[in-house]
PDB file of N, CA and C in Angstrom:
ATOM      1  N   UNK A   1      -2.208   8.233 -14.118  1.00  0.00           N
ATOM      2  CA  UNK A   1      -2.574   9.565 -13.658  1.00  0.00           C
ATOM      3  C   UNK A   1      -1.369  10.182 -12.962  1.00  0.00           C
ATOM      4  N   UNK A   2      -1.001  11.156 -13.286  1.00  0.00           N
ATOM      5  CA  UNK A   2      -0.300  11.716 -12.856  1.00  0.00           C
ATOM      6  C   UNK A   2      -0.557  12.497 -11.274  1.00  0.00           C
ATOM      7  N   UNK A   3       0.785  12.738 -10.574  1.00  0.00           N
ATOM      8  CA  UNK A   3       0.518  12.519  -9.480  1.00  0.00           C
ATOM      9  C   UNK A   3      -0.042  14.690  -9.265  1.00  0.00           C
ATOM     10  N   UNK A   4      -0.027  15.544 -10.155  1.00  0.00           N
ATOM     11  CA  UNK A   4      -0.003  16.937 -10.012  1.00  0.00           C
ATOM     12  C   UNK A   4      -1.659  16.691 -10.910  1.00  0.00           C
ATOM     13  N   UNK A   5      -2.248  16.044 -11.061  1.00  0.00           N
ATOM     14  CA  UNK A   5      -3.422  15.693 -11.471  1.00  0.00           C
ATOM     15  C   UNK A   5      -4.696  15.228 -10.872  1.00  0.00           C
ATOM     16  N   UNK A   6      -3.582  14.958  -9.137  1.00  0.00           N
ATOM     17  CA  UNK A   6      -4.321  14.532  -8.341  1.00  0.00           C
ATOM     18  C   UNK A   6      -5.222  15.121  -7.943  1.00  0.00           C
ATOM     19  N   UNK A   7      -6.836  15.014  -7.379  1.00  0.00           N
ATOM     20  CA  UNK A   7      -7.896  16.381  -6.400  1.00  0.00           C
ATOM     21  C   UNK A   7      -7.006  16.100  -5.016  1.00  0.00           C
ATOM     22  N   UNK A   8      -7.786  17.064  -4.373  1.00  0.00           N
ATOM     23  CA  UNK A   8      -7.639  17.133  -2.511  1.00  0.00           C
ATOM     24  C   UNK A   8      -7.803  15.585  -2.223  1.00  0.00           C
ATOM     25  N   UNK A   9      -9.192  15.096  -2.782  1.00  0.00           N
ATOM     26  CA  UNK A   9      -9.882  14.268  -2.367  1.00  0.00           C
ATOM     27  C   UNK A   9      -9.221  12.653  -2.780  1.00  0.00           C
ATOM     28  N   UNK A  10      -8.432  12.523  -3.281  1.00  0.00           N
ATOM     29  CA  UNK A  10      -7.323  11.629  -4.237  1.00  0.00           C
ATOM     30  C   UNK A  10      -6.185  11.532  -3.362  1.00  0.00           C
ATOM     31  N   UNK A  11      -5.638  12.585  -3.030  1.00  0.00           N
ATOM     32  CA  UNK A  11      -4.094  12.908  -2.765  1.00  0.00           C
ATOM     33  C   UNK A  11      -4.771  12.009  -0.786  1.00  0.00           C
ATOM     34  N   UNK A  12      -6.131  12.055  -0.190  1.00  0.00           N
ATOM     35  CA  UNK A  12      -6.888  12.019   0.906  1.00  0.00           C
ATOM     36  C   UNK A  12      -6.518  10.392   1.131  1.00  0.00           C
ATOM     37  N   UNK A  13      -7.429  10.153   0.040  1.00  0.00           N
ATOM     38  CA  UNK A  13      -7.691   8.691  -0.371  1.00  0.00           C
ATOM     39  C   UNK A  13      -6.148   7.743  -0.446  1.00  0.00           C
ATOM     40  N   UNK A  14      -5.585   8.465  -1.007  1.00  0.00           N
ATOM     41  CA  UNK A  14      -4.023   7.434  -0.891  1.00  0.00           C
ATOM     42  C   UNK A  14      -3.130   7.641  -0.214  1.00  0.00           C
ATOM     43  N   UNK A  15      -3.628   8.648   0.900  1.00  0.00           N
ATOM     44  CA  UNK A  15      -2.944   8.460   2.249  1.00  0.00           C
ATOM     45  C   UNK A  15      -3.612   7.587   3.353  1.00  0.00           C
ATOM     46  N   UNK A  16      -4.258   7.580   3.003  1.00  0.00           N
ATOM     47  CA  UNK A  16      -5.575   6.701   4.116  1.00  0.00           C
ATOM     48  C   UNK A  16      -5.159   5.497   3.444  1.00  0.00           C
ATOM     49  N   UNK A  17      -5.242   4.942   2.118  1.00  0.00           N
ATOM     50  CA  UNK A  17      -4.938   3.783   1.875  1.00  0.00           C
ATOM     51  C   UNK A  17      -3.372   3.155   2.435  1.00  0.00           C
ATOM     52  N   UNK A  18      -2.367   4.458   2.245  1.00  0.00           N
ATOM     53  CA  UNK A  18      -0.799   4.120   2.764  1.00  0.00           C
ATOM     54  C   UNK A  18      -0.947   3.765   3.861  1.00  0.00           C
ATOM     55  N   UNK A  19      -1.788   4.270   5.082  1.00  0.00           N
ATOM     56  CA  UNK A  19      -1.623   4.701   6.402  1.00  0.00           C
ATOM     57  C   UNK A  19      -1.632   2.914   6.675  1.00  0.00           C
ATOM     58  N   UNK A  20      -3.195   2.426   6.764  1.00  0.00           N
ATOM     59  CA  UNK A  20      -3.818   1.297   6.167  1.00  0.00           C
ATOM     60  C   UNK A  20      -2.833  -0.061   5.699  1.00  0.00           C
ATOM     61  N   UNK A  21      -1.921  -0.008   4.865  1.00  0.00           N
ATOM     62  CA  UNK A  21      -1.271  -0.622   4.241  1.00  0.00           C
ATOM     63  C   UNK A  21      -0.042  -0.753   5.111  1.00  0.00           C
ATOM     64  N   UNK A  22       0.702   0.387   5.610  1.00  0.00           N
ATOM     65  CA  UNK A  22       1.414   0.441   6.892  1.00  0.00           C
ATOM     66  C   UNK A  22       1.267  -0.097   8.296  1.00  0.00           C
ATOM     67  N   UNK A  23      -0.400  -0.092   8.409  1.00  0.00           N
ATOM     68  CA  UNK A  23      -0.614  -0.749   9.916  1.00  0.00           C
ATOM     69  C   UNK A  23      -0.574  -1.994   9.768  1.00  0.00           C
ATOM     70  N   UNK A  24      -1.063  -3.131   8.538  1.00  0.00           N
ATOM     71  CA  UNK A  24      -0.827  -3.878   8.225  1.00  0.00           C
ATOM     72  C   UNK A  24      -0.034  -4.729   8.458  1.00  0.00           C
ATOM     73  N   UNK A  25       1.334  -4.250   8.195  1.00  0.00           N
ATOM     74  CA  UNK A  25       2.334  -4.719   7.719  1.00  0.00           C
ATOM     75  C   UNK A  25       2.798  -4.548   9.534  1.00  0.00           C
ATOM     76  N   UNK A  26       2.614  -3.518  10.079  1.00  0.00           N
ATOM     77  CA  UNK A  26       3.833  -3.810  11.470  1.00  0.00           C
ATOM     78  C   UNK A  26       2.758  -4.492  12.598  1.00  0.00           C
ATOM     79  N   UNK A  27       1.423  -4.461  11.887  1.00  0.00           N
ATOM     80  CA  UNK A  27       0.269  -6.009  13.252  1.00  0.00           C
ATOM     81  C   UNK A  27       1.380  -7.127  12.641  1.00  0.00           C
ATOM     82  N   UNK A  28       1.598  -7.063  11.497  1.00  0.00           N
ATOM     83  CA  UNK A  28       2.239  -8.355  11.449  1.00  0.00           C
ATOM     84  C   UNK A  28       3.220  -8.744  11.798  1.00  0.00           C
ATOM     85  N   UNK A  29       4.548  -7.774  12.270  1.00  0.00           N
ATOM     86  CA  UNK A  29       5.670  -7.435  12.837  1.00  0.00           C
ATOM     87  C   UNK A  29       6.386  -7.365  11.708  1.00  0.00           C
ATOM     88  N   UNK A  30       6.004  -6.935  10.415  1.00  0.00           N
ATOM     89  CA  UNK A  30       7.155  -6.917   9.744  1.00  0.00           C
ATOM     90  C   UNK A  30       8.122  -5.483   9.705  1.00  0.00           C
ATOM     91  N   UNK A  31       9.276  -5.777   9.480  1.00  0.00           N
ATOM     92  CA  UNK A  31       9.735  -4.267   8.952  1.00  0.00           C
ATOM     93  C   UNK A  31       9.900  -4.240   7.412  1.00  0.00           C
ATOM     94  N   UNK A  32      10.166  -2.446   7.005  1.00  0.00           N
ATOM     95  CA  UNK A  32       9.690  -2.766   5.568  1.00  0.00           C
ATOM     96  C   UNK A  32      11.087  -3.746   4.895  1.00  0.00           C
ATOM     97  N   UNK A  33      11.804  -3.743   5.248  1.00  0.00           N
ATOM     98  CA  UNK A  33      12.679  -4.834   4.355  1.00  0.00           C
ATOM     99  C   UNK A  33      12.927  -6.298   4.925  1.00  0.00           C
ATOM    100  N   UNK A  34      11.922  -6.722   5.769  1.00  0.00           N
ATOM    101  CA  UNK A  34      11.454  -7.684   6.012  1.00  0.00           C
ATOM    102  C   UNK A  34      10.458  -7.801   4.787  1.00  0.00           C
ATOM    103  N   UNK A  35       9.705  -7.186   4.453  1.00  0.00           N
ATOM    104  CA  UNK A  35       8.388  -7.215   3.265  1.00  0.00           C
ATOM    105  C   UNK A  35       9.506  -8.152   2.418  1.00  0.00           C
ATOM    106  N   UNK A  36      11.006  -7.713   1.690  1.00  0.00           N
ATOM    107  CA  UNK A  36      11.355  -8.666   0.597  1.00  0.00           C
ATOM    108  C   UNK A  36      11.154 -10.194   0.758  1.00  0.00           C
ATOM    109  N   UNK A  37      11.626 -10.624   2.347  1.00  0.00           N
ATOM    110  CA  UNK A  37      11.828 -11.900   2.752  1.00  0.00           C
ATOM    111  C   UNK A  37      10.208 -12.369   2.596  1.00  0.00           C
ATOM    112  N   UNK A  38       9.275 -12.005   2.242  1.00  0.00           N
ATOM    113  CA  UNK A  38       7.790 -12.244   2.426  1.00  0.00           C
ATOM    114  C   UNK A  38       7.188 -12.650   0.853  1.00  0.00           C
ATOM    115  N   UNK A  39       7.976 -12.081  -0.314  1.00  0.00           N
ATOM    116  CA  UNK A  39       7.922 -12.186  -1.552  1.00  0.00           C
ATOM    117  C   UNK A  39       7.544 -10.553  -2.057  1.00  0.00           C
ATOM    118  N   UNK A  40       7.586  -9.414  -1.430  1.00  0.00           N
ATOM    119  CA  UNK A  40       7.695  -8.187  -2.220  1.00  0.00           C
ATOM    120  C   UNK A  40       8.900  -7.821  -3.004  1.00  0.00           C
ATOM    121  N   UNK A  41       9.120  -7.138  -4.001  1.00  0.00           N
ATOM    122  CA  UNK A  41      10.393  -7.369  -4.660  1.00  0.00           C
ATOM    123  C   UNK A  41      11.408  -5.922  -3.866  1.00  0.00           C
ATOM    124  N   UNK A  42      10.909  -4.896  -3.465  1.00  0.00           N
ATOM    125  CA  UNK A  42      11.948  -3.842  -2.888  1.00  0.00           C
ATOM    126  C   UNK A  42      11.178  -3.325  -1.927  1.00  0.00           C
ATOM    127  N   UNK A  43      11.759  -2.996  -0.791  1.00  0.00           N
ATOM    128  CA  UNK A  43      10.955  -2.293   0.323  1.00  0.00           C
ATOM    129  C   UNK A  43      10.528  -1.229   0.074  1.00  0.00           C
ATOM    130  N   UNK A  44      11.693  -0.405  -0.596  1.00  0.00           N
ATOM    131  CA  UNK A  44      11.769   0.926  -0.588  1.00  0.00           C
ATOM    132  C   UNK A  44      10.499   1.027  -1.603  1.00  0.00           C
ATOM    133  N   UNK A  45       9.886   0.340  -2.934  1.00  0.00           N
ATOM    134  CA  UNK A  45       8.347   0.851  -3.284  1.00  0.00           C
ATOM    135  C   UNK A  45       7.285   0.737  -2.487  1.00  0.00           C
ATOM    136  N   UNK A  46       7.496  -0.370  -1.390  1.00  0.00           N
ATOM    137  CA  UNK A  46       6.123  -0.401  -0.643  1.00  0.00           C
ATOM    138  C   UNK A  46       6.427   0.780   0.500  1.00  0.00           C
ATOM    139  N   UNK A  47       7.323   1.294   0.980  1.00  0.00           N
ATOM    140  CA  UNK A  47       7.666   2.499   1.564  1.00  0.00           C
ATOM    141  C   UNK A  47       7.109   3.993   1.050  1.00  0.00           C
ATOM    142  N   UNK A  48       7.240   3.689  -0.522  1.00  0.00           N
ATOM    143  CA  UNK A  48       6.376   4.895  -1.280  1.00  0.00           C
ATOM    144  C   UNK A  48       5.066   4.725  -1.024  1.00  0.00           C
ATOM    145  N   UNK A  49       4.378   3.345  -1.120  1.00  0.00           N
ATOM    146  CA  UNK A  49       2.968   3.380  -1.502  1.00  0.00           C
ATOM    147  C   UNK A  49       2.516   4.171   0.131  1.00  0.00           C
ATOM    148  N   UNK A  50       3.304   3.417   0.832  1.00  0.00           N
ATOM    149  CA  UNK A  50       2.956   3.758   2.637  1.00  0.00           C
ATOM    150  C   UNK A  50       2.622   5.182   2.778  1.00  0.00           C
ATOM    151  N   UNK A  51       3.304   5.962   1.775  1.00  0.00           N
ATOM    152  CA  UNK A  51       3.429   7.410   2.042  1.00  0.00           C
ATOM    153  C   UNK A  51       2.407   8.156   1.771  1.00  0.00           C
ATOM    154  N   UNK A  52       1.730   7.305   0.906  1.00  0.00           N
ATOM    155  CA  UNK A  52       0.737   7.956  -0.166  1.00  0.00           C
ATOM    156  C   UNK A  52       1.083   7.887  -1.367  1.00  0.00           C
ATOM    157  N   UNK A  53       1.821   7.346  -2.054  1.00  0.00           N
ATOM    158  CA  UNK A  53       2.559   7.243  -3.292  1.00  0.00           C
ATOM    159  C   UNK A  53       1.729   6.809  -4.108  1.00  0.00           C
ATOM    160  N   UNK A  54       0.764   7.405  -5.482  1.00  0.00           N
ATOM    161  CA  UNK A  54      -0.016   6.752  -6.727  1.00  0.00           C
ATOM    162  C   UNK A  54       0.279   5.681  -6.797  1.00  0.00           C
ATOM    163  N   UNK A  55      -0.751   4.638  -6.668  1.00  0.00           N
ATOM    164  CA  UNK A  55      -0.384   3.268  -7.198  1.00  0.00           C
ATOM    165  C   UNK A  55      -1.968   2.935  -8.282  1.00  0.00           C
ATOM    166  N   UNK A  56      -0.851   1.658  -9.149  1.00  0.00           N
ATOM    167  CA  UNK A  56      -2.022   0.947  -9.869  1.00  0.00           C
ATOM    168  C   UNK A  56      -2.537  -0.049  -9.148  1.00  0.00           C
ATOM    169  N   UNK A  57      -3.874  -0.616  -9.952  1.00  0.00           N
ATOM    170  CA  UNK A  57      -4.654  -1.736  -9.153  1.00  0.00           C
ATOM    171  C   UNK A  57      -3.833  -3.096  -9.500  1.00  0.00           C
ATOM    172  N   UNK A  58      -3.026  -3.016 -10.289  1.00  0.00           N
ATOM    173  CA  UNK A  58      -1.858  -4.265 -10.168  1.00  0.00           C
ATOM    174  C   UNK A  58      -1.383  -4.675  -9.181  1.00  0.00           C
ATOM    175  N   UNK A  59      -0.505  -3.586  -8.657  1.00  0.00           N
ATOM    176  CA  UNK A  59       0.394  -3.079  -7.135  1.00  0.00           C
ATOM    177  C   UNK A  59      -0.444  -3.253  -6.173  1.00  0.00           C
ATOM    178  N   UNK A  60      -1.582  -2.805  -6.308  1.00  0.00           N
ATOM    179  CA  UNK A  60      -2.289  -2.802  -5.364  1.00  0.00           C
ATOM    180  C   UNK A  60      -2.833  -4.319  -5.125  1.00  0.00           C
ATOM    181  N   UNK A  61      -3.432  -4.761  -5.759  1.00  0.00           N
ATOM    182  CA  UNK A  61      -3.344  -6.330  -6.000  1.00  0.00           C
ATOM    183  C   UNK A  61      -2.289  -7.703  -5.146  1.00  0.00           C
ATOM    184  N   UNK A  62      -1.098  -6.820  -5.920  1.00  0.00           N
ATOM    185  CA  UNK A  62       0.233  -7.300  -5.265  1.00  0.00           C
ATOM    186  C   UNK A  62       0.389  -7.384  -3.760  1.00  0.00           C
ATOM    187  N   UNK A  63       0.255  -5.979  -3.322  1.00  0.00           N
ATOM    188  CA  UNK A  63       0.028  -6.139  -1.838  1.00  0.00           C
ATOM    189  C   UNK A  63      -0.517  -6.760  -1.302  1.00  0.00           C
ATOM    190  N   UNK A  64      -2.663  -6.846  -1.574  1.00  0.00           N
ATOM    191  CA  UNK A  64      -3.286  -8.104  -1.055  1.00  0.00           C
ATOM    192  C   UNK A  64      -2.876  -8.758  -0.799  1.00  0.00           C
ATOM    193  N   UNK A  65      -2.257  -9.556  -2.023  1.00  0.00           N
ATOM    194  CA  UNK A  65      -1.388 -11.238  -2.318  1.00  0.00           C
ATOM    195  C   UNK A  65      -0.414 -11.140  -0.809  1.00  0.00           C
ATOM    196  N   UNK A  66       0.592 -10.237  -1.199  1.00  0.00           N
ATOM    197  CA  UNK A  66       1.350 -10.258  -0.277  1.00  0.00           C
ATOM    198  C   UNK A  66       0.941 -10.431   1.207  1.00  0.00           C
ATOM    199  N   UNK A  67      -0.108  -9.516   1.456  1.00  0.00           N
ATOM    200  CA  UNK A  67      -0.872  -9.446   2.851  1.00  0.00           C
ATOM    201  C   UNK A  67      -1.776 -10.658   3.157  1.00  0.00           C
ATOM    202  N   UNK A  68      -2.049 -11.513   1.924  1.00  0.00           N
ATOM    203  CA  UNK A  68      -2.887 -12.661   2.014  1.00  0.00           C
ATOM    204  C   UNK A  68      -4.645 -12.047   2.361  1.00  0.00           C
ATOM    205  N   UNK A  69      -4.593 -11.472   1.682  1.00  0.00           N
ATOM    206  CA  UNK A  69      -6.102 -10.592   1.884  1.00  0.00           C
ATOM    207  C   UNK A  69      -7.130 -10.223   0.471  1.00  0.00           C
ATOM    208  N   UNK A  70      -7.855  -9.937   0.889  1.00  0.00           N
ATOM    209  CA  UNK A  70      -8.455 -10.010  -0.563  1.00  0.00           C
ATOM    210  C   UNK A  70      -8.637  -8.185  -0.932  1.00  0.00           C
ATOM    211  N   UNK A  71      -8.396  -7.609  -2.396  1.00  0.00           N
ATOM    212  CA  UNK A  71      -8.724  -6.492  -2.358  1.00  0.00           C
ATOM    213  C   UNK A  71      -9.690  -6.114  -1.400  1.00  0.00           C
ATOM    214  N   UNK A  72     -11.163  -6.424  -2.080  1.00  0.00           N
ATOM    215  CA  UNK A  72     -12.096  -5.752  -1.015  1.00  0.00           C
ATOM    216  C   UNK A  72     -11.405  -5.440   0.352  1.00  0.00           C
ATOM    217  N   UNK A  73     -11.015  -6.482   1.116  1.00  0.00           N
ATOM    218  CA  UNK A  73     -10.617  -6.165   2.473  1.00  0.00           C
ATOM    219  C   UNK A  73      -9.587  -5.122   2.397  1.00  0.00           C
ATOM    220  N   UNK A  74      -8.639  -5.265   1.985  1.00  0.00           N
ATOM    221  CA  UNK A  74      -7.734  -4.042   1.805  1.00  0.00           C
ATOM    222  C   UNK A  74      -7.959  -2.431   1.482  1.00  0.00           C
ATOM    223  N   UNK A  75      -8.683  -2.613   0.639  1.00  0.00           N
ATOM    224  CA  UNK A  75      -9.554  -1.136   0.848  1.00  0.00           C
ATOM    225  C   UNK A  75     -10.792  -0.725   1.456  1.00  0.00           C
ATOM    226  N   UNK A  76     -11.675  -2.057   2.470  1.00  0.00           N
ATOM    227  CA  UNK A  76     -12.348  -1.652   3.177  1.00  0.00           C
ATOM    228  C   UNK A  76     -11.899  -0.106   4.297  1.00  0.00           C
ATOM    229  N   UNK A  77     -13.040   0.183   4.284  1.00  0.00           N
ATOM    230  CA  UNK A  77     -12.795   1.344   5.025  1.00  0.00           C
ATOM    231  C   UNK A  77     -12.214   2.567   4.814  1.00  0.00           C
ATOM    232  N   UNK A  78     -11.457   2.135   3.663  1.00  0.00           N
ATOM    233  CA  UNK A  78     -10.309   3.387   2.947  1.00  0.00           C
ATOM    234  C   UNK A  78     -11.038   4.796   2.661  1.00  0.00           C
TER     235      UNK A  78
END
């Protein structure tokens, strides 16, 4: 999906998920290029997703793993 394809309600949703995905990561003390040393492959994409950046449920997946969490939990609340 393209990202000019997005609704209000979309563009909402994957900032709340970035925001989310961001608090994450610094309870844990990481910084984002600490994330590589953790097994993410570049900071700078999980920096996009943080932003709100379209992601797939692959990536998204990925993160879990990374976060050691299970989807569900990761988008609880989102």
């Amino acid at each position: 999906m393209a990202t000019s394809n997005l609704t209000s309600d979309d563009k909402k949703f994957l900032v709340k998920l970035g925001a989310k995905i961001r608090a994450i990561r610094t309870k844990k003390g990481w910084t984002l290029e600490e994330v590589e040393e953790h097994g993410w492959g570049n900071w700078t994409h999980l920096q996009k997703i943080e932003s709100g950046k379209n992601i797939t449920i692959v990536t998204l997946r990925k993160v879990a793993t990374l976060y050691r969490m299970s989807l569900s939990d990761l988008l609880d609340g989102v």
